[in-house]
Protein backbone atom coordinates (compact mmCIF):
# COMPACT_ATOMS: atom_id res chain seq x y z
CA UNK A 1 -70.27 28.95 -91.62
CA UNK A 2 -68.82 31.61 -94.05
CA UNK A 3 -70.60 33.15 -96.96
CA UNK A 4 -70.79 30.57 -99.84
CA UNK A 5 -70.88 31.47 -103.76
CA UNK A 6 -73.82 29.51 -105.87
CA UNK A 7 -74.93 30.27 -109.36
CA UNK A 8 -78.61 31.04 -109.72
CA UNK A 9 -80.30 30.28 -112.91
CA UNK A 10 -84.15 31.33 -113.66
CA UNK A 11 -86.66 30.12 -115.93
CA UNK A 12 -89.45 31.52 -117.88
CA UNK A 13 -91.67 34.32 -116.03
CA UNK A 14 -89.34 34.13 -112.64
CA UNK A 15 -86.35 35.03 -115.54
CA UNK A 16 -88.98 37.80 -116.74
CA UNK A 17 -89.73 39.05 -113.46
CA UNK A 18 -86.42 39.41 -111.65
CA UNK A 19 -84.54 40.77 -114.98
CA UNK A 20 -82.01 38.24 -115.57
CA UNK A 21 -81.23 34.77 -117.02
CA UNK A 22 -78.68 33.93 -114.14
CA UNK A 23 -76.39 35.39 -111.32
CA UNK A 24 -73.47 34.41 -108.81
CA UNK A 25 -74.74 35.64 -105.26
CA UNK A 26 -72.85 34.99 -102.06
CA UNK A 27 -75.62 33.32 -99.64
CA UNK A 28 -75.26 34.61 -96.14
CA UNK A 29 -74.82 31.67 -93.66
CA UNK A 30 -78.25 31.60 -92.56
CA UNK A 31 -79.63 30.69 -96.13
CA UNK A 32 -79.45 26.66 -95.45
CA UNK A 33 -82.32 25.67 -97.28
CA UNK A 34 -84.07 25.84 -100.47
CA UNK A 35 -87.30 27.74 -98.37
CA UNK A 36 -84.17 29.93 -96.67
CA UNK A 37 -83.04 31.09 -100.42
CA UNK A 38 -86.71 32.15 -101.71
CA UNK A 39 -87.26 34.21 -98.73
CA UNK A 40 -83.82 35.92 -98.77
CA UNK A 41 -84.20 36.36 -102.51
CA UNK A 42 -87.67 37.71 -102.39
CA UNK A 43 -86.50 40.29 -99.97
CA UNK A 44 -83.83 41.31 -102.84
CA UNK A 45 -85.89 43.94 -104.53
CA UNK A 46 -89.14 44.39 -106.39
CA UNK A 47 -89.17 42.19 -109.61
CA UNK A 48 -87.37 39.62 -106.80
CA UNK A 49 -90.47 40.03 -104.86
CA UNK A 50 -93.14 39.89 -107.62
CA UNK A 51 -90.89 36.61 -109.02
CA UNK A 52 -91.07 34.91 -105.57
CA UNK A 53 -94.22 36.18 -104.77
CA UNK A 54 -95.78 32.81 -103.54
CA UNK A 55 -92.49 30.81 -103.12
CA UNK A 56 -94.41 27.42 -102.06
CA UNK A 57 -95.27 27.35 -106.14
CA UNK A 58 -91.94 27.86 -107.16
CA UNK A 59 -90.13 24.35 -108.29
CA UNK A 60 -86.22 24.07 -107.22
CA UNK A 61 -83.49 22.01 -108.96
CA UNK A 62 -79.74 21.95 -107.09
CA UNK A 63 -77.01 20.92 -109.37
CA UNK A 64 -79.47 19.76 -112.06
CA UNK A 65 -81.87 17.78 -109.95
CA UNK A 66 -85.07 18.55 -108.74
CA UNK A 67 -85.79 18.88 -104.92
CA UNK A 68 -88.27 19.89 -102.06
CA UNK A 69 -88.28 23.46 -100.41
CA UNK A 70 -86.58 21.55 -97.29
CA UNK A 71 -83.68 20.21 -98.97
CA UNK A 72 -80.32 21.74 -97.61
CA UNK A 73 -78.04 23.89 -100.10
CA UNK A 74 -75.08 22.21 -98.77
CA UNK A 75 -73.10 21.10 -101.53
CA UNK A 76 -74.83 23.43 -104.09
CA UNK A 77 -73.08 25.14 -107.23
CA UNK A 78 -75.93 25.59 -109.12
CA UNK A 79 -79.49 26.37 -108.23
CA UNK A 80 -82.26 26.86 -111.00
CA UNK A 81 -85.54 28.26 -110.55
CA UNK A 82 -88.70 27.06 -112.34
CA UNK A 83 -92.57 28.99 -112.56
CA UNK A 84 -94.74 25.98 -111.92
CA UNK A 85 -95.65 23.38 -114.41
CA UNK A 86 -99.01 24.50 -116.38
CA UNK A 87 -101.60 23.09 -119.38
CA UNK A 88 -102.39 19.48 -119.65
């Protein structure tokens, strides 16, 4: 499997952290899964690895809809990244 393109978009203080709204990054072929991407992207540089600190708390939507760390990336254009949900 080749290198594929995906747009990453980031939300509140993981957009803070990593120092930028959104980004197109090629995803080397062993990035598969939604756990795959955090680690590779925590491993990206310091405000990367503050953002993703903890990735488990970190909620993922693919193509605008929400999914588990397990779900594949296969057929993914855009991938968002939210802080968890807090207050009550």
């Amino acid at each position: 499997m080749s290198e594929k393109t995906v747009k990453l978009i980031y939300f509140a203080w993981v957009r803070e952290r990593i120092g930028t709204g959104q980004e197109e990054v090629s995803l080397p072929a062993e990035v598969e899964s939604v756990r795959d991407l955090l680690l590779w992207l925590r491993e990206r540089g310091e405000g990367y690895g503050d953002a993703l600190k903890y990735p488990e708390a970190i909620r993922v939507a693919i193509n605008q809809e929400h999914v588990g760390h397990h779900e594949p990336l296969a057929g993914a254009r855009e991938i968002a990244l939210f802080p968890p949900m807090t207050g009550g």
